[in-house]
C-alpha atoms as a PDB file:
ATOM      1  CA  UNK A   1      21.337 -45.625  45.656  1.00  0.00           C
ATOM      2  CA  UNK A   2      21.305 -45.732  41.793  1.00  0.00           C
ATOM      3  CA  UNK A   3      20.970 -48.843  39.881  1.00  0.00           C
ATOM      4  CA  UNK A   4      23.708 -50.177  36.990  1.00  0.00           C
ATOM      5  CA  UNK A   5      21.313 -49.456  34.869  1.00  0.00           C
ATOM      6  CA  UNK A   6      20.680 -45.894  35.638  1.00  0.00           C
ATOM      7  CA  UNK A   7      24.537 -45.161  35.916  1.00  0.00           C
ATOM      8  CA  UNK A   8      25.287 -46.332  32.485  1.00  0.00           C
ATOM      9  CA  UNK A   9      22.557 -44.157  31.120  1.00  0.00           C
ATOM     10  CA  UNK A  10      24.007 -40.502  33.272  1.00  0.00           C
ATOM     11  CA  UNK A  11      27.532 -41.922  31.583  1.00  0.00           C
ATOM     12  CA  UNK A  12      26.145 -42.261  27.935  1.00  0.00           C
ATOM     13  CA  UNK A  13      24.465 -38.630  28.169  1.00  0.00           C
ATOM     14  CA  UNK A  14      28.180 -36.762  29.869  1.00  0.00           C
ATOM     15  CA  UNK A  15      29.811 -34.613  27.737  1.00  0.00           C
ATOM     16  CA  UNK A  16      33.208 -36.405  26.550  1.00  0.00           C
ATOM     17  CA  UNK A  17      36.405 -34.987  27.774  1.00  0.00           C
ATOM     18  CA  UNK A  18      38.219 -32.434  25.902  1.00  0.00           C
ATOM     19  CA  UNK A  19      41.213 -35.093  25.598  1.00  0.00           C
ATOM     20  CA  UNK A  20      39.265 -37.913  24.468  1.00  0.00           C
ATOM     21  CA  UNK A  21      39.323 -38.101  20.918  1.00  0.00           C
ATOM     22  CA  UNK A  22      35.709 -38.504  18.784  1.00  0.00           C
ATOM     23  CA  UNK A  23      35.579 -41.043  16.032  1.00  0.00           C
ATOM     24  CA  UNK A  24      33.661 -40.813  13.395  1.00  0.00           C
ATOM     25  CA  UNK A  25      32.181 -44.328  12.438  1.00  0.00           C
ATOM     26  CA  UNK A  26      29.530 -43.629   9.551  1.00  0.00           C
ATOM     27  CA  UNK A  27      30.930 -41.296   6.681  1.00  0.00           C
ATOM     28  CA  UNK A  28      34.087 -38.591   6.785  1.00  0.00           C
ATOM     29  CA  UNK A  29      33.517 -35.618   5.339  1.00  0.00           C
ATOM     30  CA  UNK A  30      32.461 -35.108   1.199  1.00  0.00           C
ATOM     31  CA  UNK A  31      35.139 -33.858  -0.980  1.00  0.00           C
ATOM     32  CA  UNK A  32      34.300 -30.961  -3.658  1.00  0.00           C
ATOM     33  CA  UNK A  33      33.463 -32.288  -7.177  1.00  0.00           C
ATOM     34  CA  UNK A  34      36.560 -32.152  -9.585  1.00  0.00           C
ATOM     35  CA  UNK A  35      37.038 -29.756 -11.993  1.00  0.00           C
ATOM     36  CA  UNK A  36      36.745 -32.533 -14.451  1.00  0.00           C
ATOM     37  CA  UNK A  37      33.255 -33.636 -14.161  1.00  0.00           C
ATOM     38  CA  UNK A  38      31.292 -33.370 -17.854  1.00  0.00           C
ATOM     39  CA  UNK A  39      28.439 -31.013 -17.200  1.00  0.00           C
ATOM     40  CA  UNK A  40      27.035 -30.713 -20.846  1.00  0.00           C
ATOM     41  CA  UNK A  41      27.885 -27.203 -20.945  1.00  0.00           C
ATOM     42  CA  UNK A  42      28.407 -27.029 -24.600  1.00  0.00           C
ATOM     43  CA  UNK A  43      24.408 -28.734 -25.018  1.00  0.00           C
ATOM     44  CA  UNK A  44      23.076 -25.611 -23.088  1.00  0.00           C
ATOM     45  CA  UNK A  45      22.239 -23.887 -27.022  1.00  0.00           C
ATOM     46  CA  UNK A  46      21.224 -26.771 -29.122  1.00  0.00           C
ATOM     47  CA  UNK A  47      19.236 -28.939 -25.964  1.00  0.00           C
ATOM     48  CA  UNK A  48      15.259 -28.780 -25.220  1.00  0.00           C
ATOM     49  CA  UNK A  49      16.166 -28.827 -21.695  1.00  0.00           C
ATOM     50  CA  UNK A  50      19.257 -26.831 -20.768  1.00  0.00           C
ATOM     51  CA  UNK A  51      21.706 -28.519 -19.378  1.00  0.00           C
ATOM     52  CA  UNK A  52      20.214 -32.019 -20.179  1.00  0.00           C
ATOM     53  CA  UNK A  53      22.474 -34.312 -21.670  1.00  0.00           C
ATOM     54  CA  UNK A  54      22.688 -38.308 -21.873  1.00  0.00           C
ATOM     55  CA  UNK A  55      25.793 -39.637 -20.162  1.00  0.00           C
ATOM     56  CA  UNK A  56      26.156 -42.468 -21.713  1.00  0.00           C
ATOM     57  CA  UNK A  57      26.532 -41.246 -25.173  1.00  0.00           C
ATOM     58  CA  UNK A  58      29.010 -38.586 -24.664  1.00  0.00           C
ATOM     59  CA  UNK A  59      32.134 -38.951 -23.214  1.00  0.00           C
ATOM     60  CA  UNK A  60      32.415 -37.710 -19.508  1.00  0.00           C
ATOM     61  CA  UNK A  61      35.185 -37.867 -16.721  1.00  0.00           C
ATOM     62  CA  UNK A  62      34.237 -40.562 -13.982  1.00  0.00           C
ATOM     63  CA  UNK A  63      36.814 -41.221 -11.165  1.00  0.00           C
ATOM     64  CA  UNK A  64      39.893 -40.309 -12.826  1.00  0.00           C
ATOM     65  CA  UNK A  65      38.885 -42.497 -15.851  1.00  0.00           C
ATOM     66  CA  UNK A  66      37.325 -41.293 -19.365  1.00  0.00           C
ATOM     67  CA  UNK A  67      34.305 -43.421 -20.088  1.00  0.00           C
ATOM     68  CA  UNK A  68      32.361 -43.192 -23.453  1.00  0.00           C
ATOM     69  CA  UNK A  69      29.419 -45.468 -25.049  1.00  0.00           C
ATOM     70  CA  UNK A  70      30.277 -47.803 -27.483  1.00  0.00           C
ATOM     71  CA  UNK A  71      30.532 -47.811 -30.431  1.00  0.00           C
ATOM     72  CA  UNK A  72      26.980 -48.476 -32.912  1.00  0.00           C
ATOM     73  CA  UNK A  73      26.914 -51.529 -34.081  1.00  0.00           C
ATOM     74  CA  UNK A  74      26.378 -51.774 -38.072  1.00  0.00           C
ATOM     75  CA  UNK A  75      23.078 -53.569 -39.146  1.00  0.00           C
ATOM     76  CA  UNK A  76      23.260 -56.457 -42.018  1.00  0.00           C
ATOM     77  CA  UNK A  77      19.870 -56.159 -43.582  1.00  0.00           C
ATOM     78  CA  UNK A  78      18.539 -59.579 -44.688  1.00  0.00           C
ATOM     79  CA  UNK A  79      16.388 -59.511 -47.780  1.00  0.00           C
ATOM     80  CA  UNK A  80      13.885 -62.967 -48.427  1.00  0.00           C
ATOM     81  CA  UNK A  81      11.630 -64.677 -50.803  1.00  0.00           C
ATOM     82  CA  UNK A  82       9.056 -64.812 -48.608  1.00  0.00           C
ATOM     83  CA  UNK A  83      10.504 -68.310 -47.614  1.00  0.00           C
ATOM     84  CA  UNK A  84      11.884 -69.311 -44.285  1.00  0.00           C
ATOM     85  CA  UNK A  85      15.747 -68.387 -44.762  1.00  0.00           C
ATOM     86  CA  UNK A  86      17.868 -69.294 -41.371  1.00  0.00           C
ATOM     87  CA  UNK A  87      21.273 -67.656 -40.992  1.00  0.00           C
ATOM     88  CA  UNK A  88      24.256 -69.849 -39.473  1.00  0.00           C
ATOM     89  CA  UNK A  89      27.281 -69.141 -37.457  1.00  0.00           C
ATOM     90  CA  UNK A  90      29.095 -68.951 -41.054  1.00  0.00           C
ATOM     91  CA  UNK A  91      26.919 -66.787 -42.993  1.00  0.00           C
ATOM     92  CA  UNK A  92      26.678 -63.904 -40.498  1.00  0.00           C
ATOM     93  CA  UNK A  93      27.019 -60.632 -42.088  1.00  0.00           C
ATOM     94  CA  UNK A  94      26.335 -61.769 -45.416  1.00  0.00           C
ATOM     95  CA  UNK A  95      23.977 -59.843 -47.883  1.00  0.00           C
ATOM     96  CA  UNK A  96      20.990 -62.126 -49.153  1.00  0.00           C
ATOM     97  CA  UNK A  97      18.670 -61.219 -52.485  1.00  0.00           C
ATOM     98  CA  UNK A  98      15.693 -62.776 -52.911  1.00  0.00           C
ATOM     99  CA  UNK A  99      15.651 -66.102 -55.664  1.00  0.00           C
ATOM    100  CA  UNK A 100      12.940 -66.290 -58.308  1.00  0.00           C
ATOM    101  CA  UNK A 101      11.622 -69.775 -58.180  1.00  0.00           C
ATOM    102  CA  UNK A 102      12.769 -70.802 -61.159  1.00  0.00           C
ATOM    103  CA  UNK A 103      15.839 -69.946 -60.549  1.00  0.00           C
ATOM    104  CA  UNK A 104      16.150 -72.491 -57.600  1.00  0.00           C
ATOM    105  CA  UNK A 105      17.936 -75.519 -59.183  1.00  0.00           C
ATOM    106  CA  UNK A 106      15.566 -78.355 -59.717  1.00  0.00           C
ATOM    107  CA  UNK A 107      12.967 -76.820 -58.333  1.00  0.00           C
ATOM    108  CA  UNK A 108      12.301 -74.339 -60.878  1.00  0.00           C
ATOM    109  CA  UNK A 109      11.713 -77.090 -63.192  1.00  0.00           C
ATOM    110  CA  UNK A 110       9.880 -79.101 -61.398  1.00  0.00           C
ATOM    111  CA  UNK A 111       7.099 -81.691 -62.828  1.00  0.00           C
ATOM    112  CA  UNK A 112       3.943 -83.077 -61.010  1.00  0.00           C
ATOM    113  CA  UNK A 113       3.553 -86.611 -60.775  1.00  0.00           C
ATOM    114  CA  UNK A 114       1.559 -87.591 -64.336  1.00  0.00           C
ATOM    115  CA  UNK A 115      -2.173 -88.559 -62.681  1.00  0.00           C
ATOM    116  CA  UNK A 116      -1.422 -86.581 -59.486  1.00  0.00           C
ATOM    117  CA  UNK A 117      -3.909 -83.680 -58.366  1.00  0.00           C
ATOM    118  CA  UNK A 118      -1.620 -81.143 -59.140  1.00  0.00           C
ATOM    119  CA  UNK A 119      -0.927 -82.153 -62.500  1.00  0.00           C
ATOM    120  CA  UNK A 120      -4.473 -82.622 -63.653  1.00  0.00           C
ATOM    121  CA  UNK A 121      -5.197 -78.901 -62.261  1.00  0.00           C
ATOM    122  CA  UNK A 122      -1.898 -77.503 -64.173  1.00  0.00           C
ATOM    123  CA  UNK A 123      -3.330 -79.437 -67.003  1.00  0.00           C
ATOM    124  CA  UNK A 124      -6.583 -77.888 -66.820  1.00  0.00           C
ATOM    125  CA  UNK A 125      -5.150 -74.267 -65.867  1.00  0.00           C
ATOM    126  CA  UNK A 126      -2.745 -74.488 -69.170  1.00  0.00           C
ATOM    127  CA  UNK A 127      -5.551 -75.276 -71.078  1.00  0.00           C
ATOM    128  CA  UNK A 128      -8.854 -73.474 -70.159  1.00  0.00           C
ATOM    129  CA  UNK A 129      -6.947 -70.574 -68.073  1.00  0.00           C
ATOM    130  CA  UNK A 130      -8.588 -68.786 -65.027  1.00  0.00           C
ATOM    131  CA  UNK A 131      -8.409 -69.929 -61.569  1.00  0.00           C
ATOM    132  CA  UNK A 132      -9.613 -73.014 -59.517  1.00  0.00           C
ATOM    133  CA  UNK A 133     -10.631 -72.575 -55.755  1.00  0.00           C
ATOM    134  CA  UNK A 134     -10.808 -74.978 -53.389  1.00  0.00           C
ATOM    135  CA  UNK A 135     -13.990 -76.071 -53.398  1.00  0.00           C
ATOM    136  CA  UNK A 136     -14.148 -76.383 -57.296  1.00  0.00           C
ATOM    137  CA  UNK A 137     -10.829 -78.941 -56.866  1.00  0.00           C
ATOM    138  CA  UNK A 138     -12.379 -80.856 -54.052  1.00  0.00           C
ATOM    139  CA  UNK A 139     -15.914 -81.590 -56.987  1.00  0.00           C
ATOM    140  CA  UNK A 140     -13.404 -81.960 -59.666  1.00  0.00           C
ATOM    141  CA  UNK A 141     -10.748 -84.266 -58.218  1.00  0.00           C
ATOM    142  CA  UNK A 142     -12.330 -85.673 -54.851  1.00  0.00           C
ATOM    143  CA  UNK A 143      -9.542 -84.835 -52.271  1.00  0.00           C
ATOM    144  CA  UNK A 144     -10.834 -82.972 -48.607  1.00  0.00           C
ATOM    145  CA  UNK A 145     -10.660 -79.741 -48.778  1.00  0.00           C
ATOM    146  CA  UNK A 146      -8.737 -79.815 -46.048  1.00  0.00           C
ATOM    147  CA  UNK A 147      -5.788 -81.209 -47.405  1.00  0.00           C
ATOM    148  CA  UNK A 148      -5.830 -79.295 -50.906  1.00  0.00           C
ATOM    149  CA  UNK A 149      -2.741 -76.846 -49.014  1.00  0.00           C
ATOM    150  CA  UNK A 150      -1.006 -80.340 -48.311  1.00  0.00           C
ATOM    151  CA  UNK A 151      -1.531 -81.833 -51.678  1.00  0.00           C
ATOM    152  CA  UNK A 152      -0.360 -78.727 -53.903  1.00  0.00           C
ATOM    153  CA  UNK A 153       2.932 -77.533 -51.145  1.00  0.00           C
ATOM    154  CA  UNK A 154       5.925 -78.760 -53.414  1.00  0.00           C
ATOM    155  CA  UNK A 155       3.861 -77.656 -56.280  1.00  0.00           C
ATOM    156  CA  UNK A 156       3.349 -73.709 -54.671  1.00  0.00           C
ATOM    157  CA  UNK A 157       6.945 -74.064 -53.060  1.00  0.00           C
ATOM    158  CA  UNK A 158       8.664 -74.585 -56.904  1.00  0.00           C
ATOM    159  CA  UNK A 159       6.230 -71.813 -58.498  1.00  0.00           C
ATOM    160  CA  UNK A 160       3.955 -74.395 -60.561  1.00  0.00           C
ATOM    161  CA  UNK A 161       1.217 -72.974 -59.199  1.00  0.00           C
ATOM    162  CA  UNK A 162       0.535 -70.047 -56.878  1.00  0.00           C
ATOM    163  CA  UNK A 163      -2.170 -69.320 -54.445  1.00  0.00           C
ATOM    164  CA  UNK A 164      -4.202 -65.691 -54.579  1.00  0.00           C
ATOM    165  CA  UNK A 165      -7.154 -64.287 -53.140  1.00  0.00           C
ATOM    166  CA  UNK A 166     -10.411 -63.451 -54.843  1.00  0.00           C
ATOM    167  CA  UNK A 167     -13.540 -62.664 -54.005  1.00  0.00           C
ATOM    168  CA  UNK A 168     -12.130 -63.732 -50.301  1.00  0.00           C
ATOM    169  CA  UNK A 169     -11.648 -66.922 -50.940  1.00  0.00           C
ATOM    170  CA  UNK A 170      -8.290 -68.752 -52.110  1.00  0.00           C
ATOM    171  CA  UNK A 171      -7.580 -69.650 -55.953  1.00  0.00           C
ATOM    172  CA  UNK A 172      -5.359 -71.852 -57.318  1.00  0.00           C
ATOM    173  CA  UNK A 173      -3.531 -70.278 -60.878  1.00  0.00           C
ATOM    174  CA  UNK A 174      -0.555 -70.320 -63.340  1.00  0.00           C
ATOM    175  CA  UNK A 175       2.009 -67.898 -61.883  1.00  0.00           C
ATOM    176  CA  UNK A 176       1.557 -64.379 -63.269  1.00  0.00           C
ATOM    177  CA  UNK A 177      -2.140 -64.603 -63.990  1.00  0.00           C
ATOM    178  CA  UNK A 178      -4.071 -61.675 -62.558  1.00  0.00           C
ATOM    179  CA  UNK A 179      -7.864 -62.586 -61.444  1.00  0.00           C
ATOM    180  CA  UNK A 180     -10.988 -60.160 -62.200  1.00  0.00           C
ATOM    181  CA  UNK A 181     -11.945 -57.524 -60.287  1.00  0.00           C
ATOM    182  CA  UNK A 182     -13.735 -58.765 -56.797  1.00  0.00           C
ATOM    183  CA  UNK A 183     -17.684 -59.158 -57.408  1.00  0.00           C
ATOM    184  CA  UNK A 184     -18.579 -55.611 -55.251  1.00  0.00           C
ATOM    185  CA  UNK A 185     -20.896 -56.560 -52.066  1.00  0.00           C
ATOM    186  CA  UNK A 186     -24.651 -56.260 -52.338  1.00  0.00           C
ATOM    187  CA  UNK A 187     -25.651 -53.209 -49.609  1.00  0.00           C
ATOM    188  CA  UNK A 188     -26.992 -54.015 -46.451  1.00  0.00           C
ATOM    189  CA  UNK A 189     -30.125 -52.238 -48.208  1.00  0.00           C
ATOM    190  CA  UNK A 190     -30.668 -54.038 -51.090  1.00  0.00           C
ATOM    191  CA  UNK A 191     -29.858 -57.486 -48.969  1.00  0.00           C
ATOM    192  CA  UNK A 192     -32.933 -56.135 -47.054  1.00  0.00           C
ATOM    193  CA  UNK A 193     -34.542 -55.126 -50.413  1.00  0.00           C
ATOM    194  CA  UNK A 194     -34.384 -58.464 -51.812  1.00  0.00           C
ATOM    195  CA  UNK A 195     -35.150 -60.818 -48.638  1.00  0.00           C
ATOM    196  CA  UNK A 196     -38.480 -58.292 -48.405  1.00  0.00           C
ATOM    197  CA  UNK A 197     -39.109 -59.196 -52.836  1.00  0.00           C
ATOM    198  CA  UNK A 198     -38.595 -62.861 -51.592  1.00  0.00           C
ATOM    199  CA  UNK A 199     -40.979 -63.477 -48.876  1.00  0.00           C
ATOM    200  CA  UNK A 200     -43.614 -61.888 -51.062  1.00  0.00           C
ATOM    201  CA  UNK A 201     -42.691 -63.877 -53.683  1.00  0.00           C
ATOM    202  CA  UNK A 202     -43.688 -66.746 -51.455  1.00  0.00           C
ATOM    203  CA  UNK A 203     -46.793 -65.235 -50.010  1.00  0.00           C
ATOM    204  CA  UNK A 204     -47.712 -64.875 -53.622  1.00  0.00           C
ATOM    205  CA  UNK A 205     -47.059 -68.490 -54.451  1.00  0.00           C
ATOM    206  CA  UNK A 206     -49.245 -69.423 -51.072  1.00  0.00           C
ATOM    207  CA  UNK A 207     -52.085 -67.718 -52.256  1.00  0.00           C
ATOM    208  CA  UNK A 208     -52.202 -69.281 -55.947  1.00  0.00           C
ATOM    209  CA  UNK A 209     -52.356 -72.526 -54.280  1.00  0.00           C
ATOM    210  CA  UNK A 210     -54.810 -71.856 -52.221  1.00  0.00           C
ATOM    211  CA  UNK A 211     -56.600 -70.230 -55.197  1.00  0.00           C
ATOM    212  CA  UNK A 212     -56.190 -72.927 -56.907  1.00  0.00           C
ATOM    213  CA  UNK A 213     -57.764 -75.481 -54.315  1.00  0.00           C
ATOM    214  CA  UNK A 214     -60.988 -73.256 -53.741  1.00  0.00           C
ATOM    215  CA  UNK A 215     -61.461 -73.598 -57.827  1.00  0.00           C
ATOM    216  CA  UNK A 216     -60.667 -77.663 -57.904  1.00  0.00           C
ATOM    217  CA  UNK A 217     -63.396 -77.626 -54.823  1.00  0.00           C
ATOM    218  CA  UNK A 218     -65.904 -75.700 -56.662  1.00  0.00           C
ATOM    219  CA  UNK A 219     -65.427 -77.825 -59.917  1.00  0.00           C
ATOM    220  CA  UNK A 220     -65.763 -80.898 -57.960  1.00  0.00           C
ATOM    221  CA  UNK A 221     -69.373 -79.414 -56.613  1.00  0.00           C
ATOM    222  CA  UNK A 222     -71.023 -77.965 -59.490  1.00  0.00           C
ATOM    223  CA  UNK A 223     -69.932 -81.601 -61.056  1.00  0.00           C
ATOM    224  CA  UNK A 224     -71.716 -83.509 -57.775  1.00  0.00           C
ATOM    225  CA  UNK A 225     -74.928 -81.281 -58.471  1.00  0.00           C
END
């Protein structure tokens, strides 16, 4: 006697009947490429790799429909001052040039405060020329050194004054003035050179001192005798 279980397994493995008919419930049968499909066959002289082509910037054939890349968008070059410059929803596409500083309206013109910082260093740069770094404009005019950037902004922003580096360290100057050549840098030999001259120079200076006790000791003895 066979069980349900072992009937329905002798049905699933009998042949169908020749009458039944079979369904075909995962994919039908592929259908030839078209004619139409963009192969690249003209690339096959001019590419690295024959055959190779890029489908999405040359036109090809997919289902029934002509497809093609877009079209390159143009680039609007922006040119600045160095400045921050911010484009808005209005000025897109438009072509900017840089602006000389004195060329900016009021700015270019502009005027420290009389007894301000910055106006007693233009003062001083109009008259005696050169450069002033920080730390010589902290000594001079007693403001932190950490807020000599804050305390000469409008006055670097308008083109007063400019910044430049020399020597690495930052100057303050007149705009257009060109500093010296940088001081060259002593070798690493010649640093070693002269810390060597210098701590003989001290061992010298030890020994004359003790020299010079050992002949007040001697004067004070020949004296006691």
């Amino acid at each position: 006697m066979t069980t349900p279980l072992q009937q329905a397994f002798e049905a699933a493995q009998a042949e169908p009947e020749a009458s039944a008919p079979i369904v075909c419930t995962v994919a039908g049968p592929r259908t030839p490429y078209s004619a139409q499909l963009y192969t690249g066959e003209e690339l096959r002289p001019t590419s690295a790799r024959p055959g190779a082509y890029d489908a999405l910037t040359l036109p090809s054939v997919f289902m029934g429909r002509r497809v093609a890349a877009p079209a390159a968008s143009t680039l609007n070059f922006v040119h600045t001052s160095g400045r921050r410059d911010f484009l808005g929803t209005k000025a897109e596409g438009q072509r900017f040039t840089a602006i000389a500083p004195a060329a900016q309206g009021d700015q270019g013109n502009y005027l420290p405060k009389p007894g301000s910082v910055p106006s007693l260093v233009l003062a001083h740069l109009q008259e005696h020329g050169g450069h002033l770094t920080y730390s010589e404009i902290t000594q001079r005019f007693g403001i932190p050194q950490s807020s000599t950037t804050a305390v000469f902004k409008k006055a670097l922003d308008s083109g007063a004054l400019v910044r430049l580096l020399h020597n690495e360290r930052v100057v303050i100057a007149l705009p257009g003035y060109t500093p010296p050549p940088d001081t060259p840098k002593p070798s690493k030999d010649l640093i070693a050179l002269q810390a060597r001259i210098e701590k003989r120079r001290q061992e010298v200076a030890a020994m004359e001192r003790e020299l010079a006790q050992l002949q007040s000791r001697a004067l004070r003895e020949l004296i006691t005798k």
